[in-house]
C-alpha atoms as a PDB file:
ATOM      1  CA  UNK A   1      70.977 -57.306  16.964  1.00  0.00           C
ATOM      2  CA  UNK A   2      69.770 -55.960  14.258  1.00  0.00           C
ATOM      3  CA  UNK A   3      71.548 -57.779  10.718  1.00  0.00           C
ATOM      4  CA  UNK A   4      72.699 -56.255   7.695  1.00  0.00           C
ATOM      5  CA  UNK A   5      70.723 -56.568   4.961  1.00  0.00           C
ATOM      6  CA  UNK A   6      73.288 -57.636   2.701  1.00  0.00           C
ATOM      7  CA  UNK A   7      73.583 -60.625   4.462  1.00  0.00           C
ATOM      8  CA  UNK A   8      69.983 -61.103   5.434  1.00  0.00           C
ATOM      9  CA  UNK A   9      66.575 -60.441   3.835  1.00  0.00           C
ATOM     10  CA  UNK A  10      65.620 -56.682   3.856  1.00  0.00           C
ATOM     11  CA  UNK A  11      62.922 -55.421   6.100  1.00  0.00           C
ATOM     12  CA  UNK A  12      61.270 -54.328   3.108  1.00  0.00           C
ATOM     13  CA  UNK A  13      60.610 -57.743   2.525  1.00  0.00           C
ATOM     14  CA  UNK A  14      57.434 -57.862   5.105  1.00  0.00           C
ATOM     15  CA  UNK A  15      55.606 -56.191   2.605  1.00  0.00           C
ATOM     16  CA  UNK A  16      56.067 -58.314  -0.313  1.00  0.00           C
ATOM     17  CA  UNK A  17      55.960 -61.482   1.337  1.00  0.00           C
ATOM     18  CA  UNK A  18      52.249 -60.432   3.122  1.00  0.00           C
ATOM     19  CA  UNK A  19      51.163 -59.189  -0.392  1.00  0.00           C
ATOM     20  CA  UNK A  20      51.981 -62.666  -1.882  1.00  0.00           C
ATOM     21  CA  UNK A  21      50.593 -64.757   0.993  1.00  0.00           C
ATOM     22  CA  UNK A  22      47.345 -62.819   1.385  1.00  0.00           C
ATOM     23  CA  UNK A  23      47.268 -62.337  -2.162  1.00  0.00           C
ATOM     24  CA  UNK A  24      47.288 -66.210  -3.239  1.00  0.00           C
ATOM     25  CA  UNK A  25      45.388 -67.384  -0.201  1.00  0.00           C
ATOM     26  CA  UNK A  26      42.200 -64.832  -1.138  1.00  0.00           C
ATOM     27  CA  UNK A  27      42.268 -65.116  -4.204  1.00  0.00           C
ATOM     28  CA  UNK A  28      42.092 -69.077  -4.155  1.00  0.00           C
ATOM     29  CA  UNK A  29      39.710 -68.364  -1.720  1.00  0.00           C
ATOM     30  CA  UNK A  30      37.156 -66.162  -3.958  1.00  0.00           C
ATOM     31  CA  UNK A  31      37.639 -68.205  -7.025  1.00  0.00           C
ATOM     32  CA  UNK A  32      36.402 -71.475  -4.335  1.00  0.00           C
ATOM     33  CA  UNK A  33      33.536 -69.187  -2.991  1.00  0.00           C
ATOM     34  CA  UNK A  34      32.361 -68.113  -6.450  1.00  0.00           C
ATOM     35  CA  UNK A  35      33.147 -71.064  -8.870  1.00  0.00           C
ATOM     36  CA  UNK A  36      32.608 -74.243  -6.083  1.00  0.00           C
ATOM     37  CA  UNK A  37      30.499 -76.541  -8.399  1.00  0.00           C
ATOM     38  CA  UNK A  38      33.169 -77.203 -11.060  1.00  0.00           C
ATOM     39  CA  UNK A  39      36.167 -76.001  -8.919  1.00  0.00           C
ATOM     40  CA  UNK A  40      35.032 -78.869  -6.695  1.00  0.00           C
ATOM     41  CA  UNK A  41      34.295 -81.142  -9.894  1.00  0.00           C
ATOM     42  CA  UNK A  42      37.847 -80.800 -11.407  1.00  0.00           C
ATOM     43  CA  UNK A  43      39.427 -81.317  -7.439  1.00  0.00           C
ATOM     44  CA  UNK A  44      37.556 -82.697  -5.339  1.00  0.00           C
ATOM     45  CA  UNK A  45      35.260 -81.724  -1.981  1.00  0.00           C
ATOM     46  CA  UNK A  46      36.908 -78.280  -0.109  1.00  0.00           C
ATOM     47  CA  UNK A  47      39.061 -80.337   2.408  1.00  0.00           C
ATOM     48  CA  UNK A  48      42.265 -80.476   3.632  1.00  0.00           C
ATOM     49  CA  UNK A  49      43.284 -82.855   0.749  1.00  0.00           C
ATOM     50  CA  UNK A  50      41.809 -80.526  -2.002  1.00  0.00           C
ATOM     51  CA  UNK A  51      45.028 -79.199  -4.116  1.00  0.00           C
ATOM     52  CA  UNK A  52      43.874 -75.787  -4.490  1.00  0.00           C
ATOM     53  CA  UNK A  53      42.882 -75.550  -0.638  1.00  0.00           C
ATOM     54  CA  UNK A  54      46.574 -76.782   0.091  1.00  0.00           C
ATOM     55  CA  UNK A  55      47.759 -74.371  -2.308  1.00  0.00           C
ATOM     56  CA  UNK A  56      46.102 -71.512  -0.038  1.00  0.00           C
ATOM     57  CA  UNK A  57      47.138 -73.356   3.250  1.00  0.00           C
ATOM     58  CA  UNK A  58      51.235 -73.374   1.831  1.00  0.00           C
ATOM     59  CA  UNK A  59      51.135 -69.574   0.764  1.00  0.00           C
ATOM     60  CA  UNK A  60      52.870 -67.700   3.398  1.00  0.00           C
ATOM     61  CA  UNK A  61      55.637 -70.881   3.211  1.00  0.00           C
ATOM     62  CA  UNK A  62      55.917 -70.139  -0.867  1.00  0.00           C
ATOM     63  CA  UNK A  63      55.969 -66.321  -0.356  1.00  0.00           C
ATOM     64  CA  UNK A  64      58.973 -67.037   2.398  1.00  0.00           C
ATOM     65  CA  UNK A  65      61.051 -69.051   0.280  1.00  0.00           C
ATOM     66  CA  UNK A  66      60.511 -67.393  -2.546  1.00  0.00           C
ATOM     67  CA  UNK A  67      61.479 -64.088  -1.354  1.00  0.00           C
ATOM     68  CA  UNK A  68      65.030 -65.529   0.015  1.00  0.00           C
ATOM     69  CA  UNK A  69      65.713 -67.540  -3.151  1.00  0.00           C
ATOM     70  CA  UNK A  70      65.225 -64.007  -5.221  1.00  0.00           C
ATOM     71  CA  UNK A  71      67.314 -62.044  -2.505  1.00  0.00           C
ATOM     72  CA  UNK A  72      69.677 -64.973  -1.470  1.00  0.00           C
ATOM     73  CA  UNK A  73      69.343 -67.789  -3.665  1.00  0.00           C
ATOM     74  CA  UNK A  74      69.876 -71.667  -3.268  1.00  0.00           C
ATOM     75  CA  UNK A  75      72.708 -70.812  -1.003  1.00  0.00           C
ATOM     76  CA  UNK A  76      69.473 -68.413   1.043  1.00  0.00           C
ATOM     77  CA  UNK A  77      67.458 -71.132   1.106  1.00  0.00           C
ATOM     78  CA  UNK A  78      69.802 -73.659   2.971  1.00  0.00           C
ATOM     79  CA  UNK A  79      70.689 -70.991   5.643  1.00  0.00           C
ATOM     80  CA  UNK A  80      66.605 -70.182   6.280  1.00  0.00           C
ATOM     81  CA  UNK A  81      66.337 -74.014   6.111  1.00  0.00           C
ATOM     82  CA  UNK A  82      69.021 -74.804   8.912  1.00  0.00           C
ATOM     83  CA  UNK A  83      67.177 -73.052  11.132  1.00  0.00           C
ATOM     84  CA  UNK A  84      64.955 -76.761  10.851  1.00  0.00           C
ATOM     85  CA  UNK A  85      67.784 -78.153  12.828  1.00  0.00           C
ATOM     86  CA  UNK A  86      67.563 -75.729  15.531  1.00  0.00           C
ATOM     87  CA  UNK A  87      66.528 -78.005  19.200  1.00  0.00           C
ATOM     88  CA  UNK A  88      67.558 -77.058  22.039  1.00  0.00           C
ATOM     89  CA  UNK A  89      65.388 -74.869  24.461  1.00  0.00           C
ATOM     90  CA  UNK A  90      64.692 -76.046  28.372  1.00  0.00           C
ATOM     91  CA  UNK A  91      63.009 -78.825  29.448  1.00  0.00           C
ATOM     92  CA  UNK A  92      60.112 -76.628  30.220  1.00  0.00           C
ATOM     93  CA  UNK A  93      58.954 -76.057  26.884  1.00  0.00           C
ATOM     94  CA  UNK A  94      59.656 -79.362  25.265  1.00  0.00           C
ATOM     95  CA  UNK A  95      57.054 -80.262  28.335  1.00  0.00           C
ATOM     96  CA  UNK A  96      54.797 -77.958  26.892  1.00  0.00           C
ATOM     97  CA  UNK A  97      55.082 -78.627  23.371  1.00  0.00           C
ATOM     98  CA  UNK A  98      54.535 -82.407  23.932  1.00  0.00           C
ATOM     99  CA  UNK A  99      52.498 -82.633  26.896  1.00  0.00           C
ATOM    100  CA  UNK A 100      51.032 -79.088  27.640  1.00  0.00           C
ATOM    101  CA  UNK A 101      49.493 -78.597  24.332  1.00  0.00           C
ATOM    102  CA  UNK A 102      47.390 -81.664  24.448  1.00  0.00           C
ATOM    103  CA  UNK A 103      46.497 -81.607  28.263  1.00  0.00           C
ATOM    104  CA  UNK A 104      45.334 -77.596  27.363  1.00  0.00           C
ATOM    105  CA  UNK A 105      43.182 -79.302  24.609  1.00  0.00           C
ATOM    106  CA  UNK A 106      41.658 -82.014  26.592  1.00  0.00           C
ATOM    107  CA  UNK A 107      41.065 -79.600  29.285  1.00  0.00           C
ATOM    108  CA  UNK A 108      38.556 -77.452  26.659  1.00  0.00           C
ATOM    109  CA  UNK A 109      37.137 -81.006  25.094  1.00  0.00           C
ATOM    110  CA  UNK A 110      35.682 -81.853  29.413  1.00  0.00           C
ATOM    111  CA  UNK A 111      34.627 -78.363  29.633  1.00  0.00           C
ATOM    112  CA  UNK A 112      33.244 -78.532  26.230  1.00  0.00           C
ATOM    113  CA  UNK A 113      31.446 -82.438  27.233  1.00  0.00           C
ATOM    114  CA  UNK A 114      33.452 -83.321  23.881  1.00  0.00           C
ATOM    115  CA  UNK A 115      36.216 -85.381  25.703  1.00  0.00           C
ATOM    116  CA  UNK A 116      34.833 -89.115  25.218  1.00  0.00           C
ATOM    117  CA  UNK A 117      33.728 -88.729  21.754  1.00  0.00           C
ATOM    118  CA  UNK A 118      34.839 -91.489  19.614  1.00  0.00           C
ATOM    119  CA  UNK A 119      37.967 -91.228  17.870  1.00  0.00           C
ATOM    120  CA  UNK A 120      37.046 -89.498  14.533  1.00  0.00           C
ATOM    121  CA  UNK A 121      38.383 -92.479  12.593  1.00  0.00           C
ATOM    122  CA  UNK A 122      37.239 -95.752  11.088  1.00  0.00           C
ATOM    123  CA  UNK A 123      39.393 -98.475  10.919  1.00  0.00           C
ATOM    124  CA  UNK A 124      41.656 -96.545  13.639  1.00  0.00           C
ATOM    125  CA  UNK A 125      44.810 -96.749  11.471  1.00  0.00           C
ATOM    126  CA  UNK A 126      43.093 -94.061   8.706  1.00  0.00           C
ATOM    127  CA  UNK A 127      44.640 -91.938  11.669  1.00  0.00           C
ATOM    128  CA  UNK A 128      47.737 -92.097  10.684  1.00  0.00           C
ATOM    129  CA  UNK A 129      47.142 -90.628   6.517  1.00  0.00           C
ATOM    130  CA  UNK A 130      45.289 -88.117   8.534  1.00  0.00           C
ATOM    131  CA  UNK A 131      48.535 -87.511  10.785  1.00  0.00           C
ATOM    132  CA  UNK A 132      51.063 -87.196   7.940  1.00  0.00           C
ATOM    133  CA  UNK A 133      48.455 -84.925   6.191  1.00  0.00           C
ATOM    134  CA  UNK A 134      48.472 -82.211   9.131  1.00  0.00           C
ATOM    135  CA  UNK A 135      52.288 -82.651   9.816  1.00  0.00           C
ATOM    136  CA  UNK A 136      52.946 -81.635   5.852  1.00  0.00           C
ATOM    137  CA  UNK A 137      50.298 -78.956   5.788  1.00  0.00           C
ATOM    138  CA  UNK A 138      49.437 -75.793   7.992  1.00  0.00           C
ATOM    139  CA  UNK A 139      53.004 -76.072   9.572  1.00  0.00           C
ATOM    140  CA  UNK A 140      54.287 -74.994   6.419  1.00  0.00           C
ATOM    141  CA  UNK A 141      52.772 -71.994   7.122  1.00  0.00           C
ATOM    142  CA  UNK A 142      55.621 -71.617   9.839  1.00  0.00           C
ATOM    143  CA  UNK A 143      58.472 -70.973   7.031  1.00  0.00           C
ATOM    144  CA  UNK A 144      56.271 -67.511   6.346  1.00  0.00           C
ATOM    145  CA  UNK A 145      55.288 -66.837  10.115  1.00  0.00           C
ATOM    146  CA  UNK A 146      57.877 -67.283  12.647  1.00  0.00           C
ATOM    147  CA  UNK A 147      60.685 -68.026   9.471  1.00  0.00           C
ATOM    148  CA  UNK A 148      60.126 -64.372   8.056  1.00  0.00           C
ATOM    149  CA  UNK A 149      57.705 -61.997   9.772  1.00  0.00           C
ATOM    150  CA  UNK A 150      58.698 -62.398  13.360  1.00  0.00           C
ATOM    151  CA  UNK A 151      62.236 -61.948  12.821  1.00  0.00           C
ATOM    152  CA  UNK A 152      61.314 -58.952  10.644  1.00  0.00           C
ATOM    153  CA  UNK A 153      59.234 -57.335  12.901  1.00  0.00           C
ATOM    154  CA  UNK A 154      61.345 -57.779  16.056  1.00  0.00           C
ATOM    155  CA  UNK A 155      63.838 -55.394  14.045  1.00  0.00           C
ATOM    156  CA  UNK A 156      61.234 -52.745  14.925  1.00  0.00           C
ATOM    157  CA  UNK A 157      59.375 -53.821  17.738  1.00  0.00           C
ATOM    158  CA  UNK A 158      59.655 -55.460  21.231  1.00  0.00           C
ATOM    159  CA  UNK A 159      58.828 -59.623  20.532  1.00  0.00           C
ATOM    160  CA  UNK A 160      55.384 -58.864  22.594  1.00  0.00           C
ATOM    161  CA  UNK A 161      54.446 -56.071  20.220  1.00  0.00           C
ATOM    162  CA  UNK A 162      55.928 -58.275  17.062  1.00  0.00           C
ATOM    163  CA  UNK A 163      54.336 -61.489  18.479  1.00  0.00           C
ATOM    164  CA  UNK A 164      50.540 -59.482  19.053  1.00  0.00           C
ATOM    165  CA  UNK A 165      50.900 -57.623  15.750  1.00  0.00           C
ATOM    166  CA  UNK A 166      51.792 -61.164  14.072  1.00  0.00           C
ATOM    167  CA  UNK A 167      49.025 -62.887  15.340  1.00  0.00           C
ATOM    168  CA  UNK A 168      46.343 -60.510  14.231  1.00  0.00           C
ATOM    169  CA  UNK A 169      47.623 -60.840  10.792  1.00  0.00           C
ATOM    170  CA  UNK A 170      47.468 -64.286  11.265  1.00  0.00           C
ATOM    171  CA  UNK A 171      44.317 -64.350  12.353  1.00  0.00           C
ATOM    172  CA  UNK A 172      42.926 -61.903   9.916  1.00  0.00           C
ATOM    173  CA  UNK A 173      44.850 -64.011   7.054  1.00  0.00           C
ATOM    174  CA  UNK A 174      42.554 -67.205   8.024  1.00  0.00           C
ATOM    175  CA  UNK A 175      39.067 -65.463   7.488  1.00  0.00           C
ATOM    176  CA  UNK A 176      38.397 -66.933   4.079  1.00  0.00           C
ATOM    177  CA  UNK A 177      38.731 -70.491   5.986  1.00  0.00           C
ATOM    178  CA  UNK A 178      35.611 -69.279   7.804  1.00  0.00           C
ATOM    179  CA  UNK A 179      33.494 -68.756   4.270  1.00  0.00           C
ATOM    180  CA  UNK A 180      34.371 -72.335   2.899  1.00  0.00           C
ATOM    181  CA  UNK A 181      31.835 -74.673   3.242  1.00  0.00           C
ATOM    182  CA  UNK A 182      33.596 -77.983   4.161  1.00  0.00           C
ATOM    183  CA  UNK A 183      36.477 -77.034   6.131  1.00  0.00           C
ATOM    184  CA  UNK A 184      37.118 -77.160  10.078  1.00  0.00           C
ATOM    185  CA  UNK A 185      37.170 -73.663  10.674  1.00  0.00           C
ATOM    186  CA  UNK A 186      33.546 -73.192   8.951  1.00  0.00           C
ATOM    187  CA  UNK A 187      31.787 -74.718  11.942  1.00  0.00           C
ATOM    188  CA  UNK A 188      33.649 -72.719  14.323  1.00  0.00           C
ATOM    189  CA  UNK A 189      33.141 -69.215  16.371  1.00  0.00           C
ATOM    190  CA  UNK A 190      35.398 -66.642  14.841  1.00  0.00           C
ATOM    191  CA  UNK A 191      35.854 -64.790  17.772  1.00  0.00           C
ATOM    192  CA  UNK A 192      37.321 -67.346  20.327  1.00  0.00           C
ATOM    193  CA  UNK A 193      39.361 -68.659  16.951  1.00  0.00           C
ATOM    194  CA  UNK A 194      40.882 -64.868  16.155  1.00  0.00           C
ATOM    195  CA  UNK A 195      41.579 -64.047  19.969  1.00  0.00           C
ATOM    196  CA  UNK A 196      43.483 -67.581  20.188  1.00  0.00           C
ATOM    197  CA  UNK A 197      45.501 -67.323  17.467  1.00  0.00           C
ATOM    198  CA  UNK A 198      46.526 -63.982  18.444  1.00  0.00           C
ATOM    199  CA  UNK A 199      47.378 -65.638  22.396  1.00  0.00           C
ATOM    200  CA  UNK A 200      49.070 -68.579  20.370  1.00  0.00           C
ATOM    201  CA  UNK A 201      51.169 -66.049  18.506  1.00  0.00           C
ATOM    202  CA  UNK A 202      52.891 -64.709  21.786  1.00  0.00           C
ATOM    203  CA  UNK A 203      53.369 -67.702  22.987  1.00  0.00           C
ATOM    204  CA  UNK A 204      55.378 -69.240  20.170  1.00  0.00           C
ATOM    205  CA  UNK A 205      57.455 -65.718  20.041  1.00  0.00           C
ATOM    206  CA  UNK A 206      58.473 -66.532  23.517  1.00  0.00           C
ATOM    207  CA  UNK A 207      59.649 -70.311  22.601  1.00  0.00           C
ATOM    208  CA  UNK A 208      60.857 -68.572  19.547  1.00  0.00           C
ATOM    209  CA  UNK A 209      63.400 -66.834  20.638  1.00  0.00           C
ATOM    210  CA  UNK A 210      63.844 -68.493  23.611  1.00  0.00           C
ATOM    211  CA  UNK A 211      64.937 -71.446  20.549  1.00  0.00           C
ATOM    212  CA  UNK A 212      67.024 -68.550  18.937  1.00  0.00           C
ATOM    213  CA  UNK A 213      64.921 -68.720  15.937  1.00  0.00           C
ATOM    214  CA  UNK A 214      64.150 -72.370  15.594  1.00  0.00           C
ATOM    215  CA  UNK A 215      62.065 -72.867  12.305  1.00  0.00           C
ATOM    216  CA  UNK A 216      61.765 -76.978  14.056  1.00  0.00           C
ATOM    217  CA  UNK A 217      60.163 -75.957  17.405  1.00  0.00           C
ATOM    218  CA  UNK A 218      57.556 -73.056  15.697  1.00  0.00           C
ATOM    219  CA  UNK A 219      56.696 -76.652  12.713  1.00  0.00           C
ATOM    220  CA  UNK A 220      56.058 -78.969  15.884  1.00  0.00           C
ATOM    221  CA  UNK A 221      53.908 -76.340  17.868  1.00  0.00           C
ATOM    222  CA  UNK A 222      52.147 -75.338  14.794  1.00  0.00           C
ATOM    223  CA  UNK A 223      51.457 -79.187  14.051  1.00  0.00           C
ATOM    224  CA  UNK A 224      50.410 -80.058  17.596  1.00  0.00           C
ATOM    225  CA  UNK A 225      47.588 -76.928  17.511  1.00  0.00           C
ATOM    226  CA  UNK A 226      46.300 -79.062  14.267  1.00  0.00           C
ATOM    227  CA  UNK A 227      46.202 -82.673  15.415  1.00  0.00           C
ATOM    228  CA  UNK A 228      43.513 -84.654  14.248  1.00  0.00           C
ATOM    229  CA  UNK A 229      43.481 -87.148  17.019  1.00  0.00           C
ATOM    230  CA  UNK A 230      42.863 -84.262  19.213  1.00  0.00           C
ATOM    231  CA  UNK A 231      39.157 -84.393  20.680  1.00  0.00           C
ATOM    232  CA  UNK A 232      37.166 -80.965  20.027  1.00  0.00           C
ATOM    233  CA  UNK A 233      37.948 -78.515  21.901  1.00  0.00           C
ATOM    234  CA  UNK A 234      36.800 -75.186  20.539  1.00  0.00           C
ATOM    235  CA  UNK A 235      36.486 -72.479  22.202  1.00  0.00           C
ATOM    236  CA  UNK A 236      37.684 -73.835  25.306  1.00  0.00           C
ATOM    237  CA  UNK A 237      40.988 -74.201  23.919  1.00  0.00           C
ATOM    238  CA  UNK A 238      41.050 -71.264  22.661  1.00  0.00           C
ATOM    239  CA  UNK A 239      40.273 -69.450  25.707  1.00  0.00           C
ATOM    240  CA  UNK A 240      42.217 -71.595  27.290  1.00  0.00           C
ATOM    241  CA  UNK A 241      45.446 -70.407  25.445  1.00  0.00           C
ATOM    242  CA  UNK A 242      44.911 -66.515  26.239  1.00  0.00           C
ATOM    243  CA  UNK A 243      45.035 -68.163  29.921  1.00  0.00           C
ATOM    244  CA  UNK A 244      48.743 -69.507  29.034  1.00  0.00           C
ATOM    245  CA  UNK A 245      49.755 -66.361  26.858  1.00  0.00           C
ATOM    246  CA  UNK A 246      49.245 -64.429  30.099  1.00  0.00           C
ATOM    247  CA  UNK A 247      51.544 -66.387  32.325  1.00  0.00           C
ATOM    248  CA  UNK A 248      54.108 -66.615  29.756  1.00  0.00           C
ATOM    249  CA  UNK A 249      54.161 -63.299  29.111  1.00  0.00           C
ATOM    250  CA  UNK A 250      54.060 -62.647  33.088  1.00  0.00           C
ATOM    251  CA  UNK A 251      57.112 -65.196  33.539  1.00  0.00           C
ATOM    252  CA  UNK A 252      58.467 -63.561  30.984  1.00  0.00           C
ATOM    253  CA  UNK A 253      58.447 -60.212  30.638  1.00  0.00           C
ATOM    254  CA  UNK A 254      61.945 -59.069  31.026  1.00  0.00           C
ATOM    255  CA  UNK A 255      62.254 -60.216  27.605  1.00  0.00           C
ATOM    256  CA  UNK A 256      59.151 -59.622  25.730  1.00  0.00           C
ATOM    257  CA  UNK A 257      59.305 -56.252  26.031  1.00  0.00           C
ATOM    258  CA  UNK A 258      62.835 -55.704  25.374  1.00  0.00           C
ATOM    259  CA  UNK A 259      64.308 -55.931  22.284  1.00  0.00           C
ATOM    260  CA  UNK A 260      67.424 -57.427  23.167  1.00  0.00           C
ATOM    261  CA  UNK A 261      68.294 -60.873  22.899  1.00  0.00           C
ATOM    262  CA  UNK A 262      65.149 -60.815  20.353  1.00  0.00           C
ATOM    263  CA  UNK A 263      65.595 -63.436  17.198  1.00  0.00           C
ATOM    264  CA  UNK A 264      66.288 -60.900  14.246  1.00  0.00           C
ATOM    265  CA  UNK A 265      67.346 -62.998  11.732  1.00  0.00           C
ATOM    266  CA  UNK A 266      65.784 -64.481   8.697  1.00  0.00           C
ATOM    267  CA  UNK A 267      68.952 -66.156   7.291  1.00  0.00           C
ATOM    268  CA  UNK A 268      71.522 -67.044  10.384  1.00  0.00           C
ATOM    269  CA  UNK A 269      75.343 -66.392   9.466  1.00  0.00           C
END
């Protein structure tokens, strides 16, 4: 299943398009890290609203649709972009995208003691600015991800291998989070965080292809994994996930380690 390039973005494209997000999203990073006092004067506090830490956040989306408007143009763009409209999957996973992702979270927040804290807003309608905020900003992240590396790497390798490899580029590519002073990820374990992402990874490269590439599906997940009106949860979660990568790789395994039937394509026909 493997496209033609002329059609589709080139393999050699993985290289460029980690170069650029890792690139931007470091380098942001370092310039936070070293220059905070008037970095944060000129934009504000290091938070999720902070231009420069959205900047970092939207990388691997830029890098993505840059890449196919050089190789494709506008024309590029609308065929990576249809892949937005792409629904249908079984019931199963819609269950788990809109009920299994929060009951897995509120499982870790009882384990954790964390499940009747207060919601973490004040009035409770500041939720929603804080909702529309996390929809709009690490799920772009997914247009670089699932819209460009998985599909690249399942060219190669067998959608466990290219889901496993994914993730711990993904994890490794949210280390600078860590070393901010301000945001979420700075008050939590790195180790739990980098062997959940990885067990997240899989499990979207099953719904992945099991969507046949659906850009919409890999945007919702990513946006339920970062909903504020979720309680805390971490670690728990976390480990919590490897628990679910497991079975879905178990219930699955015919096709994650075959390469057939795998999602291969960046821009669909």
């Amino acid at each position: 299943m493997v496209p033609t390039t002329s059609s589709d973005l080139s393999s050699r494209a993985l290289i460029p398009f980690l170069a650029i997000s890792f690139g931007l999203t470091w380098s942001i990073a370092a310039l936070l890290i070293l220059f905070t006092e008037p970095l944060v004067a000129m934009f504000g506090e290091i938070r999720p609203s902070n231009p420069l830490f959205i900047l970092a956040v939207y990388s691997p989306g830029f890098a993505a649709l840059f890449l196919v408007w050089r190789a494709h143009g506008i024309a590029g763009l609308g065929r990576l972009l249809r892949r937005l409209t792409l629904w249908r999957v079984s019931a199963s996973w819609w269950l788990f995208l809109i009920l299994g992702i929060p009951a897995v979270v509120y499982l870790g927040a009882a384990i954790k003691g964390s499940i009747s804290d207060p919601l973490p807003f004040s009035p409770w309608f500041a939720a929603f600015p804080a909702l529309a905020l996390a929809f709009f900003l690490g799920p772009i992240e997914e247009f670089g991800w699932r819209g460009l590396a998985l599909p690249l790497l399942q060219r190669k390798l067998a959608p466990f291998w290219a889901g496993l490899i994914l993730g711990i580029v993904w994890a490794i590519w949210h280390i600078p989070a860590f070393l901010l002073s301000g945001t979420a990820h700075s008050t939590w374990a790195f180790v739990p965080f980098f062997v959940g992402v990885v067990a997240i990874s899989v499990i979207l490269t099953s719904l992945f292809n099991s969507a046949r590439g659906s850009l919409l599906l890999a945007y919702l997940y990513h946006f339920q994994m970062m909903n504020p009106i979720w309680p805390d949860a971490q670690p728990y979660d976390e480990w919590l996930f490897v628990v679910i990568a497991i079975i879905v790789v178990w219930f699955n395994r015919a096709d994650m380690f075959a390469r057939e039937g795998s999602v291969t394509e960046v821009l669909p026909k």
